[in-house]
Protein backbone atom coordinates (compact mmCIF):
# COMPACT_ATOMS: atom_id res chain seq x y z
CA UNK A 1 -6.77 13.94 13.94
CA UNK A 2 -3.52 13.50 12.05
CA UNK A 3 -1.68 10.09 13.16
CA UNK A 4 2.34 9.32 13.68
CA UNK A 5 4.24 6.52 14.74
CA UNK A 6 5.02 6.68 18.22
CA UNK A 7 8.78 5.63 17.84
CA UNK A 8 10.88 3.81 15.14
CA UNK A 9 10.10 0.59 13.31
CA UNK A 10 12.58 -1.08 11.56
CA UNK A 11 12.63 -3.86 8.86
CA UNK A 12 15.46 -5.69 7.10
CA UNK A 13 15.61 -7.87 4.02
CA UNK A 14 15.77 -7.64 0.37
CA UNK A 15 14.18 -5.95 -2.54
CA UNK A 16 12.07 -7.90 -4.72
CA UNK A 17 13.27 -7.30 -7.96
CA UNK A 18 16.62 -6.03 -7.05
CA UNK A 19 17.51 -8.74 -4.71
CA UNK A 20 19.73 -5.63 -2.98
CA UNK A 21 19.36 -6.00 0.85
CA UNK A 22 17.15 -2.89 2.33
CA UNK A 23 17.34 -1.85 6.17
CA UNK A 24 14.15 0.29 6.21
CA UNK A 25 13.01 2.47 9.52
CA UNK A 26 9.87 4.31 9.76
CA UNK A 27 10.18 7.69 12.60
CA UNK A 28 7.89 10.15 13.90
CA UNK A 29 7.28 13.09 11.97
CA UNK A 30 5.17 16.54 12.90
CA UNK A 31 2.09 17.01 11.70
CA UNK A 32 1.48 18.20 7.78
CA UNK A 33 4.92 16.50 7.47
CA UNK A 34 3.33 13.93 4.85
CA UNK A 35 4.86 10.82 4.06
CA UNK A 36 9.01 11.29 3.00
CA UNK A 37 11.31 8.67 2.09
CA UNK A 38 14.81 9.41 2.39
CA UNK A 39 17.85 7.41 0.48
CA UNK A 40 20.26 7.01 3.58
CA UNK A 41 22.83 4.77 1.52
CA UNK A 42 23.27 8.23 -0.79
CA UNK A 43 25.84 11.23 -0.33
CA UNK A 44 23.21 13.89 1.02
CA UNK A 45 20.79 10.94 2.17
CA UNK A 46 18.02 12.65 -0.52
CA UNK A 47 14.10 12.52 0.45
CA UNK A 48 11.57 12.13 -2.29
CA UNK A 49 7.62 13.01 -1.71
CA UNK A 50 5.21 9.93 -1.35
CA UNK A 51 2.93 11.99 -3.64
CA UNK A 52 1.60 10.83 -7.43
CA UNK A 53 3.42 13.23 -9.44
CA UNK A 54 6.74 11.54 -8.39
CA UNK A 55 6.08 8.45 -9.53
CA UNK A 56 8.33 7.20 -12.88
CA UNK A 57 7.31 4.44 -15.73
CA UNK A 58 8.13 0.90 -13.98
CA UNK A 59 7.17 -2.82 -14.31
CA UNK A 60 5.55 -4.53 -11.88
CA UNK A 61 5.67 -2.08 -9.21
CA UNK A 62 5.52 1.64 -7.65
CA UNK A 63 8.93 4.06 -8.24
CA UNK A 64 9.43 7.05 -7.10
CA UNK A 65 11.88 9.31 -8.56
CA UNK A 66 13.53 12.62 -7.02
CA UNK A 67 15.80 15.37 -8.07
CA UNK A 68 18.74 13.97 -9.91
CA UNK A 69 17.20 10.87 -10.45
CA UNK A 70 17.22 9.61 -7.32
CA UNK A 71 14.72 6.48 -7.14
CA UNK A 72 13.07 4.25 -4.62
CA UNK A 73 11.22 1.50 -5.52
CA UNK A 74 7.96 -1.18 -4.62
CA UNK A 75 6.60 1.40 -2.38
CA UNK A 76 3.23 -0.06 -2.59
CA UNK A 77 3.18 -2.15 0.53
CA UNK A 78 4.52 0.16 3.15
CA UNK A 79 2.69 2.57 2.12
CA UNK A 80 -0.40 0.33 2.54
CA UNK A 81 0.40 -0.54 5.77
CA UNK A 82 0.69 3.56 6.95
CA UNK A 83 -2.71 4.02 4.68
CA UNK A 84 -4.19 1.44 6.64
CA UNK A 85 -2.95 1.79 10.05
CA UNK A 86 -3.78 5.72 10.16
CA UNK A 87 -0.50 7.44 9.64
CA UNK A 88 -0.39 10.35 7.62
CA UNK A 89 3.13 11.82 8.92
CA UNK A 90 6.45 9.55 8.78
CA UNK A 91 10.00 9.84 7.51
CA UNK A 92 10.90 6.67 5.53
CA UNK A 93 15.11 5.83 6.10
CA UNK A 94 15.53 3.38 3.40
CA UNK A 95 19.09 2.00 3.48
CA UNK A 96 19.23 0.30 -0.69
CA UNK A 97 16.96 1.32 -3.90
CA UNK A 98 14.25 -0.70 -2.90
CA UNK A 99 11.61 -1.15 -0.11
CA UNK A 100 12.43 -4.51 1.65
CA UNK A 101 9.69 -7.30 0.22
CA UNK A 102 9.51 -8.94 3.70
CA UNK A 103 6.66 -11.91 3.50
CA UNK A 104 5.18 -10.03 -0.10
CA UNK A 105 2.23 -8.94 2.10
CA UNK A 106 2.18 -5.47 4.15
CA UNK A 107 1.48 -7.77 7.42
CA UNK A 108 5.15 -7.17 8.76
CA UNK A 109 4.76 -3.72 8.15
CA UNK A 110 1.93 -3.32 9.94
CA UNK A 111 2.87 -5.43 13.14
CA UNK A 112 5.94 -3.05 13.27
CA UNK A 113 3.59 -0.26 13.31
CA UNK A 114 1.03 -1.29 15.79
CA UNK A 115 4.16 -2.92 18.12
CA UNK A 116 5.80 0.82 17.87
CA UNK A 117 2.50 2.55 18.73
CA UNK A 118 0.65 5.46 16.97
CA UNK A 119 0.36 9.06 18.23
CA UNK A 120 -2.85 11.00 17.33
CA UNK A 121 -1.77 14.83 16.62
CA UNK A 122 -2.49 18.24 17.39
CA UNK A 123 -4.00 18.80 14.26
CA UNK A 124 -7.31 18.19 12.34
CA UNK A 125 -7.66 15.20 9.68
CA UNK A 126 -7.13 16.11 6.20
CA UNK A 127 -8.53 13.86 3.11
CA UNK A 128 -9.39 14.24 -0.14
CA UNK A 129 -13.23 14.06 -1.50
CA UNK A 130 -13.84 13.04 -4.66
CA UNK A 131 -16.65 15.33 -6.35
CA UNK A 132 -17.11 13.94 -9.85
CA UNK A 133 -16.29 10.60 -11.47
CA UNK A 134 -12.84 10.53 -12.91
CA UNK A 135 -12.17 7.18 -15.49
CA UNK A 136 -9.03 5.91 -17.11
CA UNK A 137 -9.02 2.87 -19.64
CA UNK A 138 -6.03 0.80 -20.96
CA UNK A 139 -7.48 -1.51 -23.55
CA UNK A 140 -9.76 -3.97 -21.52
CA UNK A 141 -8.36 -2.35 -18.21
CA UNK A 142 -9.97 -0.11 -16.00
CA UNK A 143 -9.99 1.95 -12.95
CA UNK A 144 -12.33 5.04 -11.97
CA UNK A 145 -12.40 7.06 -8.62
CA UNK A 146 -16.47 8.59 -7.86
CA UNK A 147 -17.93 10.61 -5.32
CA UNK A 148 -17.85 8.79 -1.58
CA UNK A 149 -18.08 9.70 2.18
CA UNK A 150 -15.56 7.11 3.15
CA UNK A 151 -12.32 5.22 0.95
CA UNK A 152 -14.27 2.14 -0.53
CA UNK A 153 -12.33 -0.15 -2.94
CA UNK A 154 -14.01 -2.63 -5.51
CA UNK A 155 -11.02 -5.20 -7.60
CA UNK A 156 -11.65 -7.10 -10.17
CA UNK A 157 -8.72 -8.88 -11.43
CA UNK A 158 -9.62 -12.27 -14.13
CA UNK A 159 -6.40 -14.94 -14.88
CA UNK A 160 -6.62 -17.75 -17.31
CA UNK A 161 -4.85 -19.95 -14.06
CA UNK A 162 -7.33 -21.95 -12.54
CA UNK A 163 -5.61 -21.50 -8.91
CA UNK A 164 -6.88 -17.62 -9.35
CA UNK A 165 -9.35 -17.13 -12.49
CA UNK A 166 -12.13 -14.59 -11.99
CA UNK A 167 -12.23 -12.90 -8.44
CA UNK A 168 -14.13 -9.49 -7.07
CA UNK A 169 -14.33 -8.24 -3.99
CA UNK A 170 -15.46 -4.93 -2.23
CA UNK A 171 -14.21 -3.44 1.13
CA UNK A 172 -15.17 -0.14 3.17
CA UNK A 173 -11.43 0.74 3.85
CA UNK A 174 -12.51 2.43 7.46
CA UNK A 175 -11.43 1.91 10.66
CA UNK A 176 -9.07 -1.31 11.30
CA UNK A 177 -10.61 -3.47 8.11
CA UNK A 178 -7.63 -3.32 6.26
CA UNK A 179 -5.57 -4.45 9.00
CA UNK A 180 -8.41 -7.44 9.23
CA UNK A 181 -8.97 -8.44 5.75
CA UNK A 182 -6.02 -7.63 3.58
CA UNK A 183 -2.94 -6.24 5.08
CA UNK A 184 -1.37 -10.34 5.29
CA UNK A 185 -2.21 -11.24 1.65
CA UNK A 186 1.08 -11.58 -0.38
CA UNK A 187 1.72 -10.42 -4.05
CA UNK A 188 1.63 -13.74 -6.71
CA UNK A 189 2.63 -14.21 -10.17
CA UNK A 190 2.59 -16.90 -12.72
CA UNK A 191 5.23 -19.76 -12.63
CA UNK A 192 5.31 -19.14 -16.51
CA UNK A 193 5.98 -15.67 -15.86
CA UNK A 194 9.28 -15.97 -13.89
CA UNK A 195 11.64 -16.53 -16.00
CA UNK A 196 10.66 -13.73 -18.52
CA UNK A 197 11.07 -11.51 -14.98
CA UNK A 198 14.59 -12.65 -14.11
CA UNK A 199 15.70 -12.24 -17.78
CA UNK A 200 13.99 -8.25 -17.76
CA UNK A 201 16.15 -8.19 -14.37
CA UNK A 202 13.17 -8.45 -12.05
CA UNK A 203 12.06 -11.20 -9.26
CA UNK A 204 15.83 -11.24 -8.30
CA UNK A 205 14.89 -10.96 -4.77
CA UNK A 206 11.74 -13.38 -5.32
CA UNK A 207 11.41 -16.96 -3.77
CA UNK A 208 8.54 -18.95 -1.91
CA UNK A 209 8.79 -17.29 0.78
CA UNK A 210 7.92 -13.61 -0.28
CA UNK A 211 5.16 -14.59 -3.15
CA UNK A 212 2.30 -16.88 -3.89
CA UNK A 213 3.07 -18.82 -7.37
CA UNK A 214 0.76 -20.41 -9.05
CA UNK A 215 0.80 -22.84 -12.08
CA UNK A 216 -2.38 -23.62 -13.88
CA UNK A 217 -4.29 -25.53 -11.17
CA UNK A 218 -1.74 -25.49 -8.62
CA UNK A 219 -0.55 -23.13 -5.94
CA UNK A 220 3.38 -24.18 -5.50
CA UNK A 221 4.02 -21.83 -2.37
CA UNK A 222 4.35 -24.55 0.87
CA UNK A 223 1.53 -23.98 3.05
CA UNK A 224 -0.91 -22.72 0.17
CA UNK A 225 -2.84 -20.01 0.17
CA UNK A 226 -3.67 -17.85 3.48
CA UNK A 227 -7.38 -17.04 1.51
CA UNK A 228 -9.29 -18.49 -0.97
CA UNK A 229 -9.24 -14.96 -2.56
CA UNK A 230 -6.02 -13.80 -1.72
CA UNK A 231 -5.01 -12.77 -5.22
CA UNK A 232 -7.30 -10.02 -4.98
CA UNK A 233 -7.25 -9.02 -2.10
CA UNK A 234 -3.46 -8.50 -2.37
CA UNK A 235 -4.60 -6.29 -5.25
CA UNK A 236 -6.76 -4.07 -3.17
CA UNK A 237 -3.70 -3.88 -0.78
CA UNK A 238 -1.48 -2.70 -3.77
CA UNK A 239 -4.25 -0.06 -4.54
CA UNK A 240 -4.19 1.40 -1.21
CA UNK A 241 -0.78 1.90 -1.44
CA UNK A 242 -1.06 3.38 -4.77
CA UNK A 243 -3.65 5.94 -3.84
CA UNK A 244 -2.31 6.63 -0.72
CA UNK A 245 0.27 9.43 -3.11
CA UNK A 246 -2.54 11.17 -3.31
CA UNK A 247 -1.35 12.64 -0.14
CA UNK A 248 -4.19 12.73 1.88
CA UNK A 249 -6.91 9.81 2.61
CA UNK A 250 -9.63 9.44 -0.25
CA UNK A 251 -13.19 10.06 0.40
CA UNK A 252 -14.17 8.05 -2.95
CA UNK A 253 -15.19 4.91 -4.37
CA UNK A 254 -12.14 3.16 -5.79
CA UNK A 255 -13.62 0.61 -8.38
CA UNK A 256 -11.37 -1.16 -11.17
CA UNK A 257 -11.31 -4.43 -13.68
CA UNK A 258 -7.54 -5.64 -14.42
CA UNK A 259 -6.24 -3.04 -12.93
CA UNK A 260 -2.35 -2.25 -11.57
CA UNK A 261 0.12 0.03 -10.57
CA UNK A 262 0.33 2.44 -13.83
CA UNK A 263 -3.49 2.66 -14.03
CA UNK A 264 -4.18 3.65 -10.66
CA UNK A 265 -1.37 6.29 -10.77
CA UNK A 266 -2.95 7.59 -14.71
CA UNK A 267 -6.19 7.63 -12.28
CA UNK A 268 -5.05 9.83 -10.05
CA UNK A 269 -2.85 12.17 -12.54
CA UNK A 270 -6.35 12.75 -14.34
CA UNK A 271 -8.34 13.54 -10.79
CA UNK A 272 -5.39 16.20 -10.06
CA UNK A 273 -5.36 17.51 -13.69
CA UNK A 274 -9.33 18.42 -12.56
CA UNK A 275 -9.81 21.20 -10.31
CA UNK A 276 -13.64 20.54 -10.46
CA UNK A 277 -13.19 16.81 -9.71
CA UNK A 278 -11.84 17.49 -5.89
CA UNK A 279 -11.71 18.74 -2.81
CA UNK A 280 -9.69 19.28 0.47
CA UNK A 281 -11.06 18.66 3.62
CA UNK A 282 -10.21 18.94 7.22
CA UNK A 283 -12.09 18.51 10.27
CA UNK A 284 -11.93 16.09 13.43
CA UNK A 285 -14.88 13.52 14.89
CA UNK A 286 -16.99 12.21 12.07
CA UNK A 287 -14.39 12.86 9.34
CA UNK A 288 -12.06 10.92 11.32
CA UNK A 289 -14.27 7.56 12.11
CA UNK A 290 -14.65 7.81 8.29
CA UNK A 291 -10.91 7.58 7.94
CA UNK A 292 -8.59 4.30 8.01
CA UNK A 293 -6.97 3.51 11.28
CA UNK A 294 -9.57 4.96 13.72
CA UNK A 295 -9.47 3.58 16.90
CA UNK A 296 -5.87 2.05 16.63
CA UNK A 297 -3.98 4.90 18.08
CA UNK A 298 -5.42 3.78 21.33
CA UNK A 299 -3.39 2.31 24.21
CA UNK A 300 -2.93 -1.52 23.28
CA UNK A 301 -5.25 -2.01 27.13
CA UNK A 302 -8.26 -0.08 25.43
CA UNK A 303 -8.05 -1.10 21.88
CA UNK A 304 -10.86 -2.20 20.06
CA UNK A 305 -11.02 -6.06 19.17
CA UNK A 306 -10.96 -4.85 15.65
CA UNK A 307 -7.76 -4.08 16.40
CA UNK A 308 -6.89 -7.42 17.15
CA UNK A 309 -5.48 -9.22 13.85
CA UNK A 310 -1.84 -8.01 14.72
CA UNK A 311 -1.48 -11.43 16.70
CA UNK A 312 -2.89 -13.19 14.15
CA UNK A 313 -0.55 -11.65 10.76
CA UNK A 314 2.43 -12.63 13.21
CA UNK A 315 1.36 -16.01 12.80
CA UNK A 316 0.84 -15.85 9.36
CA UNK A 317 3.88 -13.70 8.27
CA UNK A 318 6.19 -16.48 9.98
């Protein structure tokens, strides 16, 4: 079944690389609605698609860009958090040009979600199944989508800092294991980096307490790192959110080395640009507990422990 939010969830703080305060609300939509954000600060309060073909050129993050040029920006993490949690139908009010960063994970995102409830719909799953292997390569950089019965997502990301250096991990993305394993890990970058990002007019919004930065050996954030791994797995969070514009869930395996937010969208340009390479399916039962988010739509009394990790992200977002 197609999932909503049961009523709104709002968030407040500031944009990343802006540094522009945000007041973002996620509200019910009807099913086939899709996923709409819609610039409430603007004359006309424009909506733009969550969908691949919208997204622009842009450092360091996810843009979307409407009619007229209309833009909103760092994307990625929300729309993890719907990806993960289910939702396939919402209307995005974003108040600013940029998604709030919150903690730099999608944990507050999805505690707003699962504290405002999700509503199955009237109205059969849809998802996408990848039938042939689709690859994209960026110099040593790669990403490919193959044929899957459920979303599975393998990272690879490789730093010359020893605080991250080579990392790889795998994850079925069914059921509540994003909510489990990587919806609380926050975005990072390189203390060396910084400066270059403020002077290019990004990281405006950044500070220690909405990113994990690391210096050679050292991981400077107080309270250090909430995973060994966490680098990556905040990776496979981003990537989620990224293929999330497909529009529909992916039945695929997701697999990529150095990876990012460009790649991932070239990916999924090339998988759309082949008619051969996919499919759209609908159905209810088995495609659903195949799907992220099953069993969270359930009253909070007859949830699943899986479901569980809300508590827990709380604690860890702060």
């Amino acid at each position: 079944m197609q999932a909503t939010i049961r009523q709104d969830a709002a968030f407040l703080g500031v944009g990343l690389h802006t540094g522009a305060p945000a007041r973002l609300v996620i509200r019910p939509a009807t099913a086939g609605h899709g996923i709409i954000f819609r610039r409430t600060d603007l004359r006309g309060r424009p909506r733009i698609p969550a969908l691949w073909h919208q997204v622009s050129p842009s450092r360091l993050s996810t843009l979307l860009e409407g009619e007229g040029g209309v833009t909103v920006s760092t994307i990625e993490h929300v729309m993890a958090a719907l990806a993960g949690t289910g939702i396939v139908n919402a209307l995005i009010d974003l108040h600013g040009p940029e998604v709030p960063i919150l903690d730099g994970s999608a944990a507050p995102f999805v505690d707003g979600i699962l504290a405002a409830g999700i509503v199955p719909q009237n109205a059969p799953a849809r998802a996408i199944r990848v039938r042939e292997r689709v690859e994209v390569r960026e110099g040593l950089a790669w990403a490919a989508l193959a044929p899957g019965d459920h979303l599975e997502i393998e990272f690879e990301i490789d730093f010359p800092d020893a605080a991250i250096g080579r990392q790889r991990k795998r994850l079925d993305i069914t059921q509540a294991s994003f909510v489990r394993e990587l919806a609380d890990s926050r975005t990072f970058c390189r203390l060396e980096d910084v400066a270059a990002m403020q002077a290019a007019g990004l990281a405006r919004g950044g500070s220690y307490l909405n990113a994990v930065v690391i210096d050679g050996t050292e991981v400077l954030t107080p309270g250090g790192l909430r995973h060994p791994d966490e680098a990556v797995r905040h990776k496979m969070l981003d990537a989620l959110g990224d293929l999330a514009l497909a529009g529909a869930p992916l039945l695929a395996r997701f697999s990529t080395s150095r990876g990012g937010h460009a790649l991932t969208n070239r990916l999924l340009r090339a998988l759309f640009a082949d008619e051969t390479a996919w499919e759209l399916v609908e159905g209810t039962g088995d495609l659903d507990a195949r799907l992220p988010g099953q069993g969270l739509a359930l009253p909070p009394a007859a949830r699943q422990p899986a479901a569980g990790p809300a508590a827990t992200l709380r604690s860890a977002a702060g």
